[in-house]
C-alpha atoms as a PDB file:
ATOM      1  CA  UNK A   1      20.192-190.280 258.457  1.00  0.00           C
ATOM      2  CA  UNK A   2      17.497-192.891 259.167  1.00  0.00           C
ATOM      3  CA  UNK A   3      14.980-192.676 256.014  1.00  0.00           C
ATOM      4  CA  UNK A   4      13.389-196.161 255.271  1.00  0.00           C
ATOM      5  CA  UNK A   5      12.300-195.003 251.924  1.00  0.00           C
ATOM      6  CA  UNK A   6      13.962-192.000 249.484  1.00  0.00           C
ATOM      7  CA  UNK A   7      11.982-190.867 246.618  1.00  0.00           C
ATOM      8  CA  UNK A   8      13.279-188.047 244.723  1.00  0.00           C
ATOM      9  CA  UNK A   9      12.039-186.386 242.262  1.00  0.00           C
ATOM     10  CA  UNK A  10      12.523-184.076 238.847  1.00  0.00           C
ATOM     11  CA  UNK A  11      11.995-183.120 235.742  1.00  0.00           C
ATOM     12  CA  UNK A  12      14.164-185.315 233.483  1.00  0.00           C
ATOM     13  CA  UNK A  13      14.243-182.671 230.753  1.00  0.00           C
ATOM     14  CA  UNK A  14      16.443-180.858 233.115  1.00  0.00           C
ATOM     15  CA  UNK A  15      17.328-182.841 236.035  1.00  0.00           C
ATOM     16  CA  UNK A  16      18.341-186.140 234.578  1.00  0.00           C
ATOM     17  CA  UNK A  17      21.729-186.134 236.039  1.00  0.00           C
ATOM     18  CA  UNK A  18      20.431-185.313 239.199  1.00  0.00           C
ATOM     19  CA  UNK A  19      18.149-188.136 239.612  1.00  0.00           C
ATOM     20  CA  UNK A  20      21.117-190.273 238.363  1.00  0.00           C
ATOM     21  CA  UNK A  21      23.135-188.421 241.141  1.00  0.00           C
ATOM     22  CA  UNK A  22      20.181-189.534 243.772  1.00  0.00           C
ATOM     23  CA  UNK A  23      19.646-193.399 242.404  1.00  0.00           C
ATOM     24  CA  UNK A  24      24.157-193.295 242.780  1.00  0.00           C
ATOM     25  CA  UNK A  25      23.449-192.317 246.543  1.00  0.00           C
ATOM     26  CA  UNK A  26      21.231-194.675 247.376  1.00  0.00           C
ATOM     27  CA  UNK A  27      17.835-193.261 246.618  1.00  0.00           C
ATOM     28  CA  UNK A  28      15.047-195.961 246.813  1.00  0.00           C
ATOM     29  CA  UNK A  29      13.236-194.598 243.760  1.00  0.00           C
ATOM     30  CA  UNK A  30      13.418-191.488 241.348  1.00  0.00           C
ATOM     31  CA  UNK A  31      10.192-189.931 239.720  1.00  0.00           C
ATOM     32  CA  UNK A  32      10.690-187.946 236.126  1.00  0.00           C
ATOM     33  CA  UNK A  33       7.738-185.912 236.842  1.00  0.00           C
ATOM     34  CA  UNK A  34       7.139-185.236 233.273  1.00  0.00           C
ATOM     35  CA  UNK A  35       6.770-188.408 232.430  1.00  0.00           C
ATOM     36  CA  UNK A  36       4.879-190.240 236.028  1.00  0.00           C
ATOM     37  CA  UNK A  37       3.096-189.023 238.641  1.00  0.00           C
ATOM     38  CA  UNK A  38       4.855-188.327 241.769  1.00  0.00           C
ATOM     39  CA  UNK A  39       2.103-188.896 244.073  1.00  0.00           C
ATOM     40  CA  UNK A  40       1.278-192.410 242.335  1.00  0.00           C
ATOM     41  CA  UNK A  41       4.857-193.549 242.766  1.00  0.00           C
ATOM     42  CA  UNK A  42       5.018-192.342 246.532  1.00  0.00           C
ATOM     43  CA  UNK A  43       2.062-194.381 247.717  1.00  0.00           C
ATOM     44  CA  UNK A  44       3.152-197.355 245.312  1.00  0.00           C
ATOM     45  CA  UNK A  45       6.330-196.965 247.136  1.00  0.00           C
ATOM     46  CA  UNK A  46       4.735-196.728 250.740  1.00  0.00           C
ATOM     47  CA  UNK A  47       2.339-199.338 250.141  1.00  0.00           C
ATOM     48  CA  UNK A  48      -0.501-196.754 249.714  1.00  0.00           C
ATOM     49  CA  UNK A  49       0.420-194.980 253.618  1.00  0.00           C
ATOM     50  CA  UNK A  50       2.267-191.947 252.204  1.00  0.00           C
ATOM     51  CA  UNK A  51       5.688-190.398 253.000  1.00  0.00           C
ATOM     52  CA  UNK A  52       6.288-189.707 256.724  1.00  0.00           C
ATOM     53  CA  UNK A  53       8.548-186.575 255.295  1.00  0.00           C
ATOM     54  CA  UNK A  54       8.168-184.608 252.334  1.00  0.00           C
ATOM     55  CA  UNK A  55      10.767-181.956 251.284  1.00  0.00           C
ATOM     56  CA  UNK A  56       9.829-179.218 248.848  1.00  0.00           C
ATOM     57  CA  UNK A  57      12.970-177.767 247.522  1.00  0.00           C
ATOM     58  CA  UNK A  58      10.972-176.377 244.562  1.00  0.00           C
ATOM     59  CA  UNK A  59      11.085-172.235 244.061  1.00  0.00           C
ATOM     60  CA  UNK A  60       8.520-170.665 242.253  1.00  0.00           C
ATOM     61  CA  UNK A  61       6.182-173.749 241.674  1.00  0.00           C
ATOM     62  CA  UNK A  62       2.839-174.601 243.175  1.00  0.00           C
ATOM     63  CA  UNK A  63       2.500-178.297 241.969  1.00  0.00           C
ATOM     64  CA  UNK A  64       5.101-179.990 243.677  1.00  0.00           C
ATOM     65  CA  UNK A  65       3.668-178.206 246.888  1.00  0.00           C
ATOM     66  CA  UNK A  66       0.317-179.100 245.864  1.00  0.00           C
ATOM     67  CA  UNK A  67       1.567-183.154 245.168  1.00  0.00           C
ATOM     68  CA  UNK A  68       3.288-182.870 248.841  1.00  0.00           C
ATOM     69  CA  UNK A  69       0.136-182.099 250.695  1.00  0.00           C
ATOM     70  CA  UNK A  70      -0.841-185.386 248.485  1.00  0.00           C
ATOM     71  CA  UNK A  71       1.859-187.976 249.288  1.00  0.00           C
ATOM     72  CA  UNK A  72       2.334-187.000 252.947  1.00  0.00           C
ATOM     73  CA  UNK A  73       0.695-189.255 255.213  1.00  0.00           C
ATOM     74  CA  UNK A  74      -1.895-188.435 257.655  1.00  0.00           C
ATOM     75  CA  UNK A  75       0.244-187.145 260.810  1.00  0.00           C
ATOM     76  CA  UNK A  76       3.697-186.084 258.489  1.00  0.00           C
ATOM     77  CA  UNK A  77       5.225-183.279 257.539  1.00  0.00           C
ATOM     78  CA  UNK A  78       6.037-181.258 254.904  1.00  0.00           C
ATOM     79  CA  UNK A  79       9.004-179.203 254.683  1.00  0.00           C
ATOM     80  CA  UNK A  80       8.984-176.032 252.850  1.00  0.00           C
ATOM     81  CA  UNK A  81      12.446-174.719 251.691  1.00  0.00           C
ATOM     82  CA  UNK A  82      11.200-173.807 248.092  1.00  0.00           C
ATOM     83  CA  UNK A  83      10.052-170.329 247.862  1.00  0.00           C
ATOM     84  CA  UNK A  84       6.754-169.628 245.799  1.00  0.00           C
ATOM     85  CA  UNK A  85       7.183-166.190 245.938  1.00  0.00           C
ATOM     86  CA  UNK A  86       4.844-163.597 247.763  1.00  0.00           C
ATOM     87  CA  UNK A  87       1.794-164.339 246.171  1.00  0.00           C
ATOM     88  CA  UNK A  88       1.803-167.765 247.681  1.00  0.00           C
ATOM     89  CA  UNK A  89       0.386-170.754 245.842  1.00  0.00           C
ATOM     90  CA  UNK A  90      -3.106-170.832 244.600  1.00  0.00           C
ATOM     91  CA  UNK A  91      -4.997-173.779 245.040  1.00  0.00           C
ATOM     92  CA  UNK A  92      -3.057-175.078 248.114  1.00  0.00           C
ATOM     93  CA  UNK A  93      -5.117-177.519 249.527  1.00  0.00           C
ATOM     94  CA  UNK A  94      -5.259-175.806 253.043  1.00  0.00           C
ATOM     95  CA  UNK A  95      -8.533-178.337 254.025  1.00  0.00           C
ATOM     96  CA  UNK A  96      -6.290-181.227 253.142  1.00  0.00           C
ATOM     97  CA  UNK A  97      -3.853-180.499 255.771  1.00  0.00           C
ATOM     98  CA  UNK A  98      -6.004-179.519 258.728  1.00  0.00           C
ATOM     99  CA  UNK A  99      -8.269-182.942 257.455  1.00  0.00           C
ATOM    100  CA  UNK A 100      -4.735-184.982 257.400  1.00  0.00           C
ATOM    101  CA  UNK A 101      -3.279-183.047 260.651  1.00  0.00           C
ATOM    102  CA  UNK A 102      -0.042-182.180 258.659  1.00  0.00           C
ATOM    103  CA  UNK A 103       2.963-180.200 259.944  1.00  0.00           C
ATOM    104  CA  UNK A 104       3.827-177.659 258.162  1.00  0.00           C
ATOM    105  CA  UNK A 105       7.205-176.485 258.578  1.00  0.00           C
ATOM    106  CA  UNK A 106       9.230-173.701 256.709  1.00  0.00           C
ATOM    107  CA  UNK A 107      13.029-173.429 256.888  1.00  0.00           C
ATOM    108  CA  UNK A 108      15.303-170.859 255.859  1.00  0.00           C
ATOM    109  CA  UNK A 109      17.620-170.411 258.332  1.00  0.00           C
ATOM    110  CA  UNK A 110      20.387-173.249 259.884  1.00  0.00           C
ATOM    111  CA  UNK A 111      20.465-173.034 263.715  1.00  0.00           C
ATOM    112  CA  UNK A 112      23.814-173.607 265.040  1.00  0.00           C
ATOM    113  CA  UNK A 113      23.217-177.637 265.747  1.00  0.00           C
ATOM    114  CA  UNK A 114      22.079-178.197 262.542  1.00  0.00           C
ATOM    115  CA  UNK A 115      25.555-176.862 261.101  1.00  0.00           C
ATOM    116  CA  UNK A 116      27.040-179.344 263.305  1.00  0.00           C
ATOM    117  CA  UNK A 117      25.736-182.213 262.032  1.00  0.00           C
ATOM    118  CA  UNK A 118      25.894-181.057 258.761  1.00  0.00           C
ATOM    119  CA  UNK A 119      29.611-180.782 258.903  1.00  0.00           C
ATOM    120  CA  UNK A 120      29.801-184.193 260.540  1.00  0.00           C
ATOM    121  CA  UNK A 121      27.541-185.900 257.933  1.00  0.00           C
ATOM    122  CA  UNK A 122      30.424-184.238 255.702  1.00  0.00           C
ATOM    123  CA  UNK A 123      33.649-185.815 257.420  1.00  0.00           C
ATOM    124  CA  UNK A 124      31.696-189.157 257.934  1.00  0.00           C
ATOM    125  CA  UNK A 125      31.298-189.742 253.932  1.00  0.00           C
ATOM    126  CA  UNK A 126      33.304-187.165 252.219  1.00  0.00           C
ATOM    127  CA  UNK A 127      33.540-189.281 249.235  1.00  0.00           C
ATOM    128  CA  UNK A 128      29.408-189.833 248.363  1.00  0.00           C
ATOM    129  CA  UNK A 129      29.079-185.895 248.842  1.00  0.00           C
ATOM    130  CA  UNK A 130      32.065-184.990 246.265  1.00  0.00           C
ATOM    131  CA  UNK A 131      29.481-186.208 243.567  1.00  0.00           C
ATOM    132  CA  UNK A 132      27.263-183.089 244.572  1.00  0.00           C
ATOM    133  CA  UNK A 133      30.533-180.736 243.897  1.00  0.00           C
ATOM    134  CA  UNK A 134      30.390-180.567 239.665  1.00  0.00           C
ATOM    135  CA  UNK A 135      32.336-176.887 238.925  1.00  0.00           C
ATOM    136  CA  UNK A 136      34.337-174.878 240.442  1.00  0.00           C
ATOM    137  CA  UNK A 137      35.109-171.348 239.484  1.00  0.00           C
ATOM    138  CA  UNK A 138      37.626-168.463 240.247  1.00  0.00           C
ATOM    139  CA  UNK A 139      35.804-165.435 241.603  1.00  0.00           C
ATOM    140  CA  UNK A 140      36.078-163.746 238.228  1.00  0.00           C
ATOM    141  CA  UNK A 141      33.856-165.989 237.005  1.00  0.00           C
ATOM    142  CA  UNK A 142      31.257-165.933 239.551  1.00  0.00           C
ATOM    143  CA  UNK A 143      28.299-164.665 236.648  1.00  0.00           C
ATOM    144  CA  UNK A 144      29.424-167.926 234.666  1.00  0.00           C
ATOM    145  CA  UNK A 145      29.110-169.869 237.496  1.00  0.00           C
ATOM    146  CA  UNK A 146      25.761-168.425 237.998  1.00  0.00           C
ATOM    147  CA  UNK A 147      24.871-169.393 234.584  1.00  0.00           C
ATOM    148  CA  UNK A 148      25.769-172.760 234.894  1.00  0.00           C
ATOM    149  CA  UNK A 149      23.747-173.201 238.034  1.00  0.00           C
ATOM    150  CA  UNK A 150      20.279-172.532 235.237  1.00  0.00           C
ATOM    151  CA  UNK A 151      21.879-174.389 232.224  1.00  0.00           C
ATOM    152  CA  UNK A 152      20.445-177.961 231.242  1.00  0.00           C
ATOM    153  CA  UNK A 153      22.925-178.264 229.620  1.00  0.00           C
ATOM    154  CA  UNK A 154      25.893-177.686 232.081  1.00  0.00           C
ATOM    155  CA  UNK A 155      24.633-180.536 234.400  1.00  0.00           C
ATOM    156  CA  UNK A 156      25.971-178.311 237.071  1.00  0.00           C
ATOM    157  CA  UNK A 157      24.865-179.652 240.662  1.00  0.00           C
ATOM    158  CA  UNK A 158      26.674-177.612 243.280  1.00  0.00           C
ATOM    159  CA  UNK A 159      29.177-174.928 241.843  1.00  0.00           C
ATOM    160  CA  UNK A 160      32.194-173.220 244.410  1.00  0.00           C
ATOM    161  CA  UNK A 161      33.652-170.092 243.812  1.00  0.00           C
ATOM    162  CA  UNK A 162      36.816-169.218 245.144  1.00  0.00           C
ATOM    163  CA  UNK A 163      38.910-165.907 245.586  1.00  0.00           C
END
């Protein structure tokens, strides 16, 4: 959808298959956080300017929100779709983003446009997005496909469940 550079990144404890999944899709780069800084390996990546974009799909953690304020360039924007929960995140770095003029920008909801070209990034390569799809469950097994969803050791990436 027009990225120059995708970095994605995870803990490869857990999410080892999914940074496979990524560097299969084209991903530029992938970051095992427990084992290299994410922030170092953005700016290597950017040539020290930082990510344009940053997308923090983490819930319930305040260092990869922290690391995003990090890696985004001056001028970008972060993208919060992770929810920390209603504490919030301590030690967020508010002077950083007023000092880097960052966008902040929280999603939650799709607006009807947005389902559009979802559905048409869909139809136009079906095939790369069927690697996301790893279980699919009859609705009497909706708690086991639940379970999956938190098991390491399912590899589960996107789970359907079907009446």
């Amino acid at each position: 959808v027009g990225a120059g550079v995708v970095v994605v990144t995870g803990r490869g404890s857990v999410d080892a298959h999914k940074l496979a999944l990524a560097r299969s899709l084209g991903a530029d780069r992938t970051v095992d956080v427990e084992a290299d800084d994410a922030v170092d390996a953005v700016m290597a990546v950017t040539g020290g300017r930082g990510a344009d974009v940053v997308v923090d799909t983490t819930p319930h953690a305040a260092a990869p929100l922290r690391d995003a304020v990090a890696m985004v360039r001056p001028g970008g924007t972060i993208v919060l779709a992770g929810l920390k929960g209603p504490e919030g995140v301590d030690g967020f770095p508010v002077d950083a983003v007023a000092m880097k003029a960052v966008t902040l920008r929280g999603v939650r909801a799709v607006d009807p446009a947005s389902l559009r070209r979802a559905i048409a990034l869909l139809e136009a390569d079906r095939p790369a997005l069927d690697a996301f799809h790893t279980h699919h469950f009859g609705l009497e097994q909706a708690a086991r496909a639940v379970e999956c969803l938190g098991s390491p050791e399912v590899r589960a990436v996107a789970v359907t469940v079907e009446a």
